[in-house]
Protein backbone atom coordinates (compact mmCIF):
# COMPACT_ATOMS: atom_id res chain seq x y z
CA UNK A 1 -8.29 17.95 12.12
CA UNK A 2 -8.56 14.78 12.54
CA UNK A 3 -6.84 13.17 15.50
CA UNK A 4 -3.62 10.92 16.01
CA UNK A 5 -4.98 7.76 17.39
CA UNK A 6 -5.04 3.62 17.15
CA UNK A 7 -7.65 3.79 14.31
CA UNK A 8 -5.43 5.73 11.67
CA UNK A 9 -3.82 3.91 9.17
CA UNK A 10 -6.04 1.81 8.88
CA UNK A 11 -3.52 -0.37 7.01
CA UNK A 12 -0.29 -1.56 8.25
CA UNK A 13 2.65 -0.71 6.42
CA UNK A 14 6.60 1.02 6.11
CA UNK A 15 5.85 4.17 7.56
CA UNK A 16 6.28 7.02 9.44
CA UNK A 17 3.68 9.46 10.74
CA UNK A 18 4.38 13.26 10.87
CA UNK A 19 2.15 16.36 11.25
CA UNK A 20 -1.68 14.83 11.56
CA UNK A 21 -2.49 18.44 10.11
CA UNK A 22 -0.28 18.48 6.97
CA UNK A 23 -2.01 17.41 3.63
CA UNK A 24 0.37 15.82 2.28
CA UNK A 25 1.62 12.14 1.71
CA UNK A 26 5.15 11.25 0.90
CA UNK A 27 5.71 7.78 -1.04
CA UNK A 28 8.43 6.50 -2.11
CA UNK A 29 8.52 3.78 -4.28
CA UNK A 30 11.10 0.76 -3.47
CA UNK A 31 13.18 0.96 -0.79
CA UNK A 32 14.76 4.11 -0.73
CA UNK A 33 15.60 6.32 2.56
CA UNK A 34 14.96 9.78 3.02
CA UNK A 35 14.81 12.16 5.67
CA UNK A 36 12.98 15.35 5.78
CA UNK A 37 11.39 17.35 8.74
CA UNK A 38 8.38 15.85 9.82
CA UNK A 39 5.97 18.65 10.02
CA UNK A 40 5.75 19.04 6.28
CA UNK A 41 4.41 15.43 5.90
CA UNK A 42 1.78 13.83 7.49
CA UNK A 43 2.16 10.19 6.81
CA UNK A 44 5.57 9.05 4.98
CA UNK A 45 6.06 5.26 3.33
CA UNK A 46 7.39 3.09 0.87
CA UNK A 47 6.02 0.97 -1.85
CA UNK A 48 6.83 -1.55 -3.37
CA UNK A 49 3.55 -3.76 -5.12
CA UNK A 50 1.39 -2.73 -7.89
CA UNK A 51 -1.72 -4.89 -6.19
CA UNK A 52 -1.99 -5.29 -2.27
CA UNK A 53 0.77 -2.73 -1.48
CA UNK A 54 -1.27 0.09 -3.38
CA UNK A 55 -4.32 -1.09 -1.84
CA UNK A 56 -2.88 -0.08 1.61
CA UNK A 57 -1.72 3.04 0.14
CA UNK A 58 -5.20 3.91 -1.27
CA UNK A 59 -7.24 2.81 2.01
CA UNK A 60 -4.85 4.49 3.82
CA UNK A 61 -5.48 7.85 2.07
CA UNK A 62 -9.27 8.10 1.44
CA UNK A 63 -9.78 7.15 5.58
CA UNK A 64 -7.93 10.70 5.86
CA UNK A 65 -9.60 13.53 4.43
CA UNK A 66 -7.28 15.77 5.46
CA UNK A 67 -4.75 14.23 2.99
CA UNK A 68 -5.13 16.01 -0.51
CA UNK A 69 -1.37 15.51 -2.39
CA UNK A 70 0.54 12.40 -2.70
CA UNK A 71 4.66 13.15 -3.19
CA UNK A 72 5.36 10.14 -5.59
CA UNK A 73 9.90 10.16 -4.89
CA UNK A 74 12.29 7.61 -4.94
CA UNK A 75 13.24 5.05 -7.79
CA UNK A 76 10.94 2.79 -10.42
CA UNK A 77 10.83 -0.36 -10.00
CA UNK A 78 11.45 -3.00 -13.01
CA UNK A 79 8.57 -5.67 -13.59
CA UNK A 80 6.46 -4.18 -10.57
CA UNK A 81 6.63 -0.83 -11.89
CA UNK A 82 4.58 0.54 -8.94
CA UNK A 83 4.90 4.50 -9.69
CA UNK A 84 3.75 3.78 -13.46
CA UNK A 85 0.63 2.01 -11.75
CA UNK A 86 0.27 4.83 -9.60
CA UNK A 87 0.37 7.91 -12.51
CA UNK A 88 -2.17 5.34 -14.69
CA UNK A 89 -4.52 5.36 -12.25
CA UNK A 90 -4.89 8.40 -11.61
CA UNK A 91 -4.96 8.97 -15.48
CA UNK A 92 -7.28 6.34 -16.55
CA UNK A 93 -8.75 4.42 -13.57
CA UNK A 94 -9.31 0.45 -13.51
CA UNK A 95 -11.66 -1.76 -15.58
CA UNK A 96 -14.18 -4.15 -14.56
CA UNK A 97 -11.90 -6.43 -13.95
CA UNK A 98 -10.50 -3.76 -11.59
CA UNK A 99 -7.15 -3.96 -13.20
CA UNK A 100 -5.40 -0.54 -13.69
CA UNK A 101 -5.41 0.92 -17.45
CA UNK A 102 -2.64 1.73 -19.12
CA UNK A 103 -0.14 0.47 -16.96
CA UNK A 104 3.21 -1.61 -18.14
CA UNK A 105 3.42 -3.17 -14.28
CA UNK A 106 3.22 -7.13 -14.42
CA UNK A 107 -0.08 -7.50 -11.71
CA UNK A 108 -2.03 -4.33 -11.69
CA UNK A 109 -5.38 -5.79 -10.15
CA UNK A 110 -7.06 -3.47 -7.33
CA UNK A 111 -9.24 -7.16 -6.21
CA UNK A 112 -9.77 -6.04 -2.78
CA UNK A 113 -10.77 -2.47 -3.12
CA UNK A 114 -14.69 -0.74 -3.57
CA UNK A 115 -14.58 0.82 -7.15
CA UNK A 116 -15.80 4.07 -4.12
CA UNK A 117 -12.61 3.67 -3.17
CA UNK A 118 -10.42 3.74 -6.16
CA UNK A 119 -12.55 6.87 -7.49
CA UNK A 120 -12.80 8.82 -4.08
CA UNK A 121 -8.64 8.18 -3.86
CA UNK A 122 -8.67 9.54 -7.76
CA UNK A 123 -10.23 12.49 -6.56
CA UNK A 124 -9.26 13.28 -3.46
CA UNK A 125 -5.41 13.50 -3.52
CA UNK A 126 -3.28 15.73 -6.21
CA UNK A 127 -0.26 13.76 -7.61
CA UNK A 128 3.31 15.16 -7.71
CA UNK A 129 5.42 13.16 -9.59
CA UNK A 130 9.32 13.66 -8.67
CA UNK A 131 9.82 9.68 -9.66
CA UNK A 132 13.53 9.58 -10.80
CA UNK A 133 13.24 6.61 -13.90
CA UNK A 134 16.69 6.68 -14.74
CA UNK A 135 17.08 3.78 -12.46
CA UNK A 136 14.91 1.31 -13.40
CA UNK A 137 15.90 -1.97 -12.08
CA UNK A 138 14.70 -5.46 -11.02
CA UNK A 139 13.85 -5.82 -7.45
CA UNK A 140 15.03 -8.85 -5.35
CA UNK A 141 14.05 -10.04 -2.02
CA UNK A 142 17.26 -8.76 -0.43
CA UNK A 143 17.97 -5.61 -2.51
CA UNK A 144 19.91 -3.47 0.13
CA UNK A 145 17.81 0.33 0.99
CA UNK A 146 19.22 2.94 -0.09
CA UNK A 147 20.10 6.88 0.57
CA UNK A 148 18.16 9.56 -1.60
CA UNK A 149 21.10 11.80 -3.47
CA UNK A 150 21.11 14.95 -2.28
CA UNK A 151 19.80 16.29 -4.98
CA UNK A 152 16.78 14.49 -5.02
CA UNK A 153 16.44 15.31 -0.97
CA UNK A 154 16.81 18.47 -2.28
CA UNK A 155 14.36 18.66 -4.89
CA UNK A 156 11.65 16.65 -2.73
CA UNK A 157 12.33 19.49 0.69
CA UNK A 158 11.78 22.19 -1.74
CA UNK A 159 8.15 20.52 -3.07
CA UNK A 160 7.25 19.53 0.49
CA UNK A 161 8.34 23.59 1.30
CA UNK A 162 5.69 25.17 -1.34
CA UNK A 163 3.10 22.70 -0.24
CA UNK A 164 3.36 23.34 3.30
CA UNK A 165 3.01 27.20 2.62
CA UNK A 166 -0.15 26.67 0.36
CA UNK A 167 -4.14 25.98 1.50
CA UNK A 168 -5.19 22.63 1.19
CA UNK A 169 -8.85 22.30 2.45
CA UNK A 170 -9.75 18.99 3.51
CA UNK A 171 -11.60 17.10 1.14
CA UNK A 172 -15.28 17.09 1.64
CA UNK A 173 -16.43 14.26 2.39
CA UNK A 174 -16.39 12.05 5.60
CA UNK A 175 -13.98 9.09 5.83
CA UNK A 176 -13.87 6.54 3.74
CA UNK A 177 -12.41 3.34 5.67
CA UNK A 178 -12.31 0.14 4.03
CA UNK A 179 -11.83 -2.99 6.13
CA UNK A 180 -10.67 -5.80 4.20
CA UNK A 181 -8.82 -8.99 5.55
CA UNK A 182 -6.52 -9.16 2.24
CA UNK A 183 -5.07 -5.10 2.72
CA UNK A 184 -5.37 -4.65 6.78
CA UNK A 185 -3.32 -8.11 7.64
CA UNK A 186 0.33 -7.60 8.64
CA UNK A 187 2.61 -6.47 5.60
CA UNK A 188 5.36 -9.02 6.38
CA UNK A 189 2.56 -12.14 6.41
CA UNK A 190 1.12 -11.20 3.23
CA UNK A 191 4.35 -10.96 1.13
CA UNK A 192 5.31 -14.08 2.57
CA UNK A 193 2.33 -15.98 1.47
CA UNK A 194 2.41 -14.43 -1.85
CA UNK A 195 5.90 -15.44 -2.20
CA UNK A 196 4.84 -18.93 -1.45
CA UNK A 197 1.96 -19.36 -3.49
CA UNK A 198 3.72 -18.01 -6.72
CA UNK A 199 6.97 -20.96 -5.99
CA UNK A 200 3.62 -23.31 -6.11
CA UNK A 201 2.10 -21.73 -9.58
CA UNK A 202 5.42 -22.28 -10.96
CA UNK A 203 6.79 -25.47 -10.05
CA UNK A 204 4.17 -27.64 -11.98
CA UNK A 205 6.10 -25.47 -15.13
CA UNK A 206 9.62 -26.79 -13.83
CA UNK A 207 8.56 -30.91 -13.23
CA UNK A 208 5.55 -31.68 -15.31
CA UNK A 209 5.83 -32.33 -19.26
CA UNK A 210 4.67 -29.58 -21.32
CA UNK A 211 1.87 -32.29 -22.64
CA UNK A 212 0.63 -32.99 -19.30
CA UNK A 213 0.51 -28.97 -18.02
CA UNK A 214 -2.82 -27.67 -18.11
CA UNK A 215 -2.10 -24.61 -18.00
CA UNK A 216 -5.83 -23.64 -18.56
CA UNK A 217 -6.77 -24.98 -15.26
CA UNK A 218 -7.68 -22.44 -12.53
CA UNK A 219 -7.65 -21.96 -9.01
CA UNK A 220 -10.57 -23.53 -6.95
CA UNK A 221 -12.13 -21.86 -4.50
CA UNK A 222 -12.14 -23.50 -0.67
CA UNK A 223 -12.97 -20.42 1.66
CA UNK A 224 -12.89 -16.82 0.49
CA UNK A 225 -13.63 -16.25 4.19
CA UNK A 226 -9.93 -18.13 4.75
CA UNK A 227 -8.32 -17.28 2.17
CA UNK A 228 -7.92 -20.91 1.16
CA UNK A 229 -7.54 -22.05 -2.64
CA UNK A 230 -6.58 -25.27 -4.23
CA UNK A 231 -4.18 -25.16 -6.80
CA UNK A 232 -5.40 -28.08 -9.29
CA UNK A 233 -2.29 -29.41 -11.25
CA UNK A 234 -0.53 -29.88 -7.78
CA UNK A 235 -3.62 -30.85 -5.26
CA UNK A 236 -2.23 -28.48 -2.83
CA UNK A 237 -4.59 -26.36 -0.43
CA UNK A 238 -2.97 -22.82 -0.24
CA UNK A 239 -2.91 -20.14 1.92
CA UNK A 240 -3.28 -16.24 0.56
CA UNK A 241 -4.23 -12.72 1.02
CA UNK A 242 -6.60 -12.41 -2.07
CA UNK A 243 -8.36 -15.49 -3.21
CA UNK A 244 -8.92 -13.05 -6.22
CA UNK A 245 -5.16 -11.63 -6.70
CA UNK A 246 -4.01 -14.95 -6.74
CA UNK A 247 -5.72 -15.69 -9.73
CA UNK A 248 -4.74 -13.15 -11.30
CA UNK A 249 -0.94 -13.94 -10.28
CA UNK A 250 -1.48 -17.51 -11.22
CA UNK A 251 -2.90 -16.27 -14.99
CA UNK A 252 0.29 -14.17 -15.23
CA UNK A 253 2.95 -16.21 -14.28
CA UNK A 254 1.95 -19.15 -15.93
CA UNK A 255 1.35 -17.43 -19.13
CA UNK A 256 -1.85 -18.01 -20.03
């Protein structure tokens, strides 16, 4: 068993720990609230990203053998679509490009994660889906949390019932902890500078004529080390978590 201490998570996050013996990881995906006893659970969170967020999830997960099924609960997300991202790659995997296959979510890029790391977290953990999608809806910065119904608490302490009375060997392998600035920095910091950088890959669209947008101009490099790029059209030196996600991001929401 391995023991409660400062070195697990490795990644910060919205969670709760439970029962450092129990295989089994609860996720739910946006901001829902749920409360079951803590022994059947080992480590309990939310997501809400298809990219950094699920990096932290997967990082999280293979630095733990003794985790071996991930509870996917709560309610999809529209335009992220996190849980999709999280049933294709288990299905499918990423490309080279490391961007999930199959997925409908808008940024699916795993830039910050060891392909070791996406295929050990394939592996390792068992998915059970109790995703209710007949709430699909677009996410906003403020979107209020919200209570599980009881009958999804219902159907969710039933699942984590059977699991607790069922062997789950520890997978067999050692840990697997990735350390990367872009998944292990504060949660709160890295949405913010997401949220700033993509105002900053937009607002060339809003001001510039459509002759004089570029949009086929990408991000230079300053310091990967940093996490410093400069965005051309605007001359601005930017701040982010992934020098690589935020091309990506910049490629999506600029439409090219």
């Amino acid at each position: 068993m391995i023991p409660r201490n400062d070195d697990w998570p490795v990644c910060s996050g919205d969670y709760v720990l439970g029962n450092s013996g129990s295989p089994v990881a609860v996720l739910i995906i946006g901001r829902g609230v749920v409360e079951v006893p803590s022994h059947l659970f080992n480590v309990k969170g939310i997501l809400k990203t298809e990219n950094i967020g699920l990096e932290k999830v997967i990082a999280n997960i293979v630095s733990n053998p003794i985790i071996r099924v991930l509870v996917l609960c709560g309610r999809e997300e529209f335009g992220h679509f996190p849980g999709d991202a999280i049933r294709a790659l288990k299905s499918n995997g990423v490309d080279e490009h490391h961007r999930i296959i199959g997925t409908r979510s808008a940024i699916p890029f795993l830039c910050d994660l060891p392909m070791e790391a996406v295929e050990r977290f394939r592996e390792q953990v068992e998915l059970i889906d109790l995703l209710d999608t007949s709430q699909v809806r677009e996410m906003t910065e403020y979107d209020p949390m919200y209570e599980f119904d009881q009958g999804s608490r219902e159907r969710l302490l039933s699942v984590l019932t059977e699991l607790a009375s069922q062997p789950h060997p520890s997978f067999p392998a050692e840990p697997l902890v990735v350390r990367v600035k872009a998944i292990t920095g504060e949660g709160g910091r890295i949405a913010r500078e997401l949220h700033l950088a993509s105002d900053e890959f937009i607002s060339p669209m809003l001001r510039l004529p459509s002759d004089g947008l570029n949009t086929g101009m990408g991000l230079v490099l300053v310091s990967e080390e940093f996490g410093t790029v400069l965005e051309p059209l605007q001359g601005l030196v930017l701040s982010v978590p992934s020098t690589r996600l935020a091309l990506h991001m910049r490629t999506y929401l600029m439409g090219v």
